[in-house]
N, C-alpha and C. Protein backbone atom coordinates (compact mmCIF):
# COMPACT_ATOMS: atom_id res chain seq x y z
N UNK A 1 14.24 -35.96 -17.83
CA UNK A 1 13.42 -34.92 -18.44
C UNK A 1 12.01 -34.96 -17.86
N UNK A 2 11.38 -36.39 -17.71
CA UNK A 2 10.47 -35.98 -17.09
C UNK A 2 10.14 -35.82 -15.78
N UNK A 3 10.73 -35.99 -15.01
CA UNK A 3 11.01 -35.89 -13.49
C UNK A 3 11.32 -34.27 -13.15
N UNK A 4 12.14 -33.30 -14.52
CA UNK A 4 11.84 -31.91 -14.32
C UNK A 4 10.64 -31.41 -15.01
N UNK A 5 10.10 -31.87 -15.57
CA UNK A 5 8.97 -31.95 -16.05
C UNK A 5 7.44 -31.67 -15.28
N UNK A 6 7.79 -32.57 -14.14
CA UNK A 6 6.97 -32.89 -13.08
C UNK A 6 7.38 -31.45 -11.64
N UNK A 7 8.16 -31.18 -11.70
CA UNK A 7 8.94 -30.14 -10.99
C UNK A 7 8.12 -29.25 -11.39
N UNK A 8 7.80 -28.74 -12.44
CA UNK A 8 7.62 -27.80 -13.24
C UNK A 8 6.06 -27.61 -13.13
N UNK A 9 5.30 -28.68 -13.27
CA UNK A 9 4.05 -28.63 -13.24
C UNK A 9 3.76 -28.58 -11.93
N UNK A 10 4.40 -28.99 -10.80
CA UNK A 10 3.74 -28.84 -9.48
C UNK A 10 4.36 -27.53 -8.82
N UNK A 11 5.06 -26.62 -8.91
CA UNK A 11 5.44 -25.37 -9.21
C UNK A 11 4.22 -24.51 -9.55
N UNK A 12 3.77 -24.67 -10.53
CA UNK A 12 3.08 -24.04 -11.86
C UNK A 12 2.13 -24.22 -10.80
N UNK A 13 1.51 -25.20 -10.51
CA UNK A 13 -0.02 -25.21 -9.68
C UNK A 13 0.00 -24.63 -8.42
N UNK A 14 1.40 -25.00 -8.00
CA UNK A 14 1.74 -23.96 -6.87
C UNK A 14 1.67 -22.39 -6.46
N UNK A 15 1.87 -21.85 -7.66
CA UNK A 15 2.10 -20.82 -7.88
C UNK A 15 0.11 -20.42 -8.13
N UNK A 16 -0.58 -20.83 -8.87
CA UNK A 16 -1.85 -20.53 -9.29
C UNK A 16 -3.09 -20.72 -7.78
N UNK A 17 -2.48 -21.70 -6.99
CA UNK A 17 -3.50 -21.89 -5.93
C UNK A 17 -2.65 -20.64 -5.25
N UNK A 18 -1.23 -20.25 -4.65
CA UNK A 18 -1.50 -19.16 -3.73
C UNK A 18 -1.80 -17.80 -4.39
N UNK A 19 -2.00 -17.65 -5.63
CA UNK A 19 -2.60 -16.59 -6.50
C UNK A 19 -4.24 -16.15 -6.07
N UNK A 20 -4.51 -17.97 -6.63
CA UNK A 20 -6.34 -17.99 -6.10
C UNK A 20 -6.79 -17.31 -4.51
N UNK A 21 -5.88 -17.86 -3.26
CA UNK A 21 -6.20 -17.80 -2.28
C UNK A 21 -5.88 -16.30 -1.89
N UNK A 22 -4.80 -15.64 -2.40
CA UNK A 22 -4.08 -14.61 -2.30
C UNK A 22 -5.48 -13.17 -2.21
N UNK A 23 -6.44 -13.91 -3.26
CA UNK A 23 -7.54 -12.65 -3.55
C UNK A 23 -8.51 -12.98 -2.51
N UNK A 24 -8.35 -14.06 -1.93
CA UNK A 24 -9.26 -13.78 -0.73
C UNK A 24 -8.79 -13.63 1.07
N UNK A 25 -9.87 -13.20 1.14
CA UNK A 25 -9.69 -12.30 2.75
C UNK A 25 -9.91 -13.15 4.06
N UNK A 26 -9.01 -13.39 4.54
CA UNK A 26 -8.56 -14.54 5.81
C UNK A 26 -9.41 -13.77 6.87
N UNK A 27 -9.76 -12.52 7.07
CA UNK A 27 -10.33 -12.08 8.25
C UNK A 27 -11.53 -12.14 8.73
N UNK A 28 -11.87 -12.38 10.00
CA UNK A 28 -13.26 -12.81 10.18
C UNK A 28 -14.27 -11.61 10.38
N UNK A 29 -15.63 -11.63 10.48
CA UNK A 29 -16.16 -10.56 9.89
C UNK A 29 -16.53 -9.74 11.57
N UNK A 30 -16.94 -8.90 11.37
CA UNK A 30 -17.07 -7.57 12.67
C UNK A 30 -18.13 -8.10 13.82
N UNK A 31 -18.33 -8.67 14.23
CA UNK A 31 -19.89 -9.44 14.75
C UNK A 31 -19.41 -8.54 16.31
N UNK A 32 -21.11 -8.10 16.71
CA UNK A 32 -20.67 -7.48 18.16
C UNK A 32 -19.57 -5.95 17.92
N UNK A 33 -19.20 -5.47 16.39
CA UNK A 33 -18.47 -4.36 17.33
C UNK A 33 -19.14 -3.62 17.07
N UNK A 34 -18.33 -1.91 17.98
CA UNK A 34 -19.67 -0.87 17.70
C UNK A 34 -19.03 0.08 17.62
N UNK A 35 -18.67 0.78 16.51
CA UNK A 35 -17.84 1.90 16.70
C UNK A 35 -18.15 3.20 17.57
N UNK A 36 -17.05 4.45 18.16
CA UNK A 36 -17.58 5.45 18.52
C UNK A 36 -16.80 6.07 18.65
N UNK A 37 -16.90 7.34 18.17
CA UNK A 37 -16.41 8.12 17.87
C UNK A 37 -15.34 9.07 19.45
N UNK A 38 -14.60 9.22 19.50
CA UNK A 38 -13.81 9.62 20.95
C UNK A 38 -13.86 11.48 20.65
N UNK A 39 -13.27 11.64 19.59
CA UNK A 39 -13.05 13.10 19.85
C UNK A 39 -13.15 13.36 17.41
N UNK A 40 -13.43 14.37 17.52
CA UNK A 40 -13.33 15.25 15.77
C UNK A 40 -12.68 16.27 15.74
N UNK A 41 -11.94 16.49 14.89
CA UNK A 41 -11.05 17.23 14.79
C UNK A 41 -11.79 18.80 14.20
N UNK A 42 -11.55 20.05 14.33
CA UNK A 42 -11.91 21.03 13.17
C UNK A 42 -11.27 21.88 12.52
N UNK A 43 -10.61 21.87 11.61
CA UNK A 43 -9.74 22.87 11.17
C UNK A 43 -10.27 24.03 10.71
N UNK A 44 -10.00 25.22 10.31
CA UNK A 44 -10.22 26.08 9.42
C UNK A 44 -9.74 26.19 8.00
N UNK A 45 -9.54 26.87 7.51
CA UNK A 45 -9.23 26.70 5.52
C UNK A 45 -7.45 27.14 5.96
N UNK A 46 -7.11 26.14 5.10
CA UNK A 46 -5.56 26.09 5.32
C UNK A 46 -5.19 26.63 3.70
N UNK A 47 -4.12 27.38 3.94
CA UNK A 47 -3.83 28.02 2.75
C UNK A 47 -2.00 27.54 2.79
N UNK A 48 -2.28 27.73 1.15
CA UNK A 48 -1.32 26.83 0.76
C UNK A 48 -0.80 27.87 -0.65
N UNK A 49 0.89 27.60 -0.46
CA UNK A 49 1.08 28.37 -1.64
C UNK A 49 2.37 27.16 -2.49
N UNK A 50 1.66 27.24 -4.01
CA UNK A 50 2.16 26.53 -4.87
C UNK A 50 3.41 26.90 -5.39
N UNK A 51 4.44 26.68 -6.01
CA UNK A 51 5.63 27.42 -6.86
C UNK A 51 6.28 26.09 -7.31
N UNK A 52 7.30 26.83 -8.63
CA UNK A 52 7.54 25.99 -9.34
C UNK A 52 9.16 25.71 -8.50
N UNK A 53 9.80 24.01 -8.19
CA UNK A 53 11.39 23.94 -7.68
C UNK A 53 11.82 24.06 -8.78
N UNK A 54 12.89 24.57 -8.74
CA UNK A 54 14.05 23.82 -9.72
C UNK A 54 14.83 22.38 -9.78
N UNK A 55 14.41 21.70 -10.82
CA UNK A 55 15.71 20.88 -10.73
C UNK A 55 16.97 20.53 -10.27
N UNK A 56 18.03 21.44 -10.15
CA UNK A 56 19.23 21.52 -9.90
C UNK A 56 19.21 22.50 -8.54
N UNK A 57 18.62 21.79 -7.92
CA UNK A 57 19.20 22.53 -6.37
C UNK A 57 20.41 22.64 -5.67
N UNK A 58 21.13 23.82 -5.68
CA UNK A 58 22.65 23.30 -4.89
C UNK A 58 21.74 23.39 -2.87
N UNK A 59 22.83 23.20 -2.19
CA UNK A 59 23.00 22.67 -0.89
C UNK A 59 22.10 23.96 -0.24
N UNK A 60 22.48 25.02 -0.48
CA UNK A 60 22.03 26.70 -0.14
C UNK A 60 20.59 26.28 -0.30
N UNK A 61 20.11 25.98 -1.38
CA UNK A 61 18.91 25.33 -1.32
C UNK A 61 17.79 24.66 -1.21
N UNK A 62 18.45 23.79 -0.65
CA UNK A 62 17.83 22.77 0.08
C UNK A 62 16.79 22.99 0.96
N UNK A 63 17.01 23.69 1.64
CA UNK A 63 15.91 24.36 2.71
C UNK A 63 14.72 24.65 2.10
N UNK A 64 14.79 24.72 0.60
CA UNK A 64 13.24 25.07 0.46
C UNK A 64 11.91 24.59 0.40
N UNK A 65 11.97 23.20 1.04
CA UNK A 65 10.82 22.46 1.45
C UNK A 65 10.58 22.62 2.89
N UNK A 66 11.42 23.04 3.63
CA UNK A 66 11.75 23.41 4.95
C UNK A 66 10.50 24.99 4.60
């Protein structure tokens, strides 16, 4: 009993340190970079039309996300 006991507790701590470490960030920080920009995109106003699906689509139907 106590030998699973001991199982149990080093588990348990197991579990809480890769929790702890889990919230922090392994990556090293940006030193030297420099962003720049290559190309921007521009769209115009995109229009969009809403409607209600139905539930029960047979096969004929399907297409209407198409």
């Amino acid at each position: 009993m106590r030998r699973k006991l001991g199982w149990i507790v080093f588990f348990t701590m197991a579990v809480v340190v890769a929790v702890v470490y889990a919230g922090i960030g392994w990556a090293t920080t940006a030193s030297g970079f420099h962003a720049t920009t290559l190309a921007m995109g521009r769209f115009g106003e995109i229009d969009v039309l809403n409607h209600l699906v139905p539930n029960d689509l047979t096969p004929r139907d399907a297409s209407i996300w198409l």
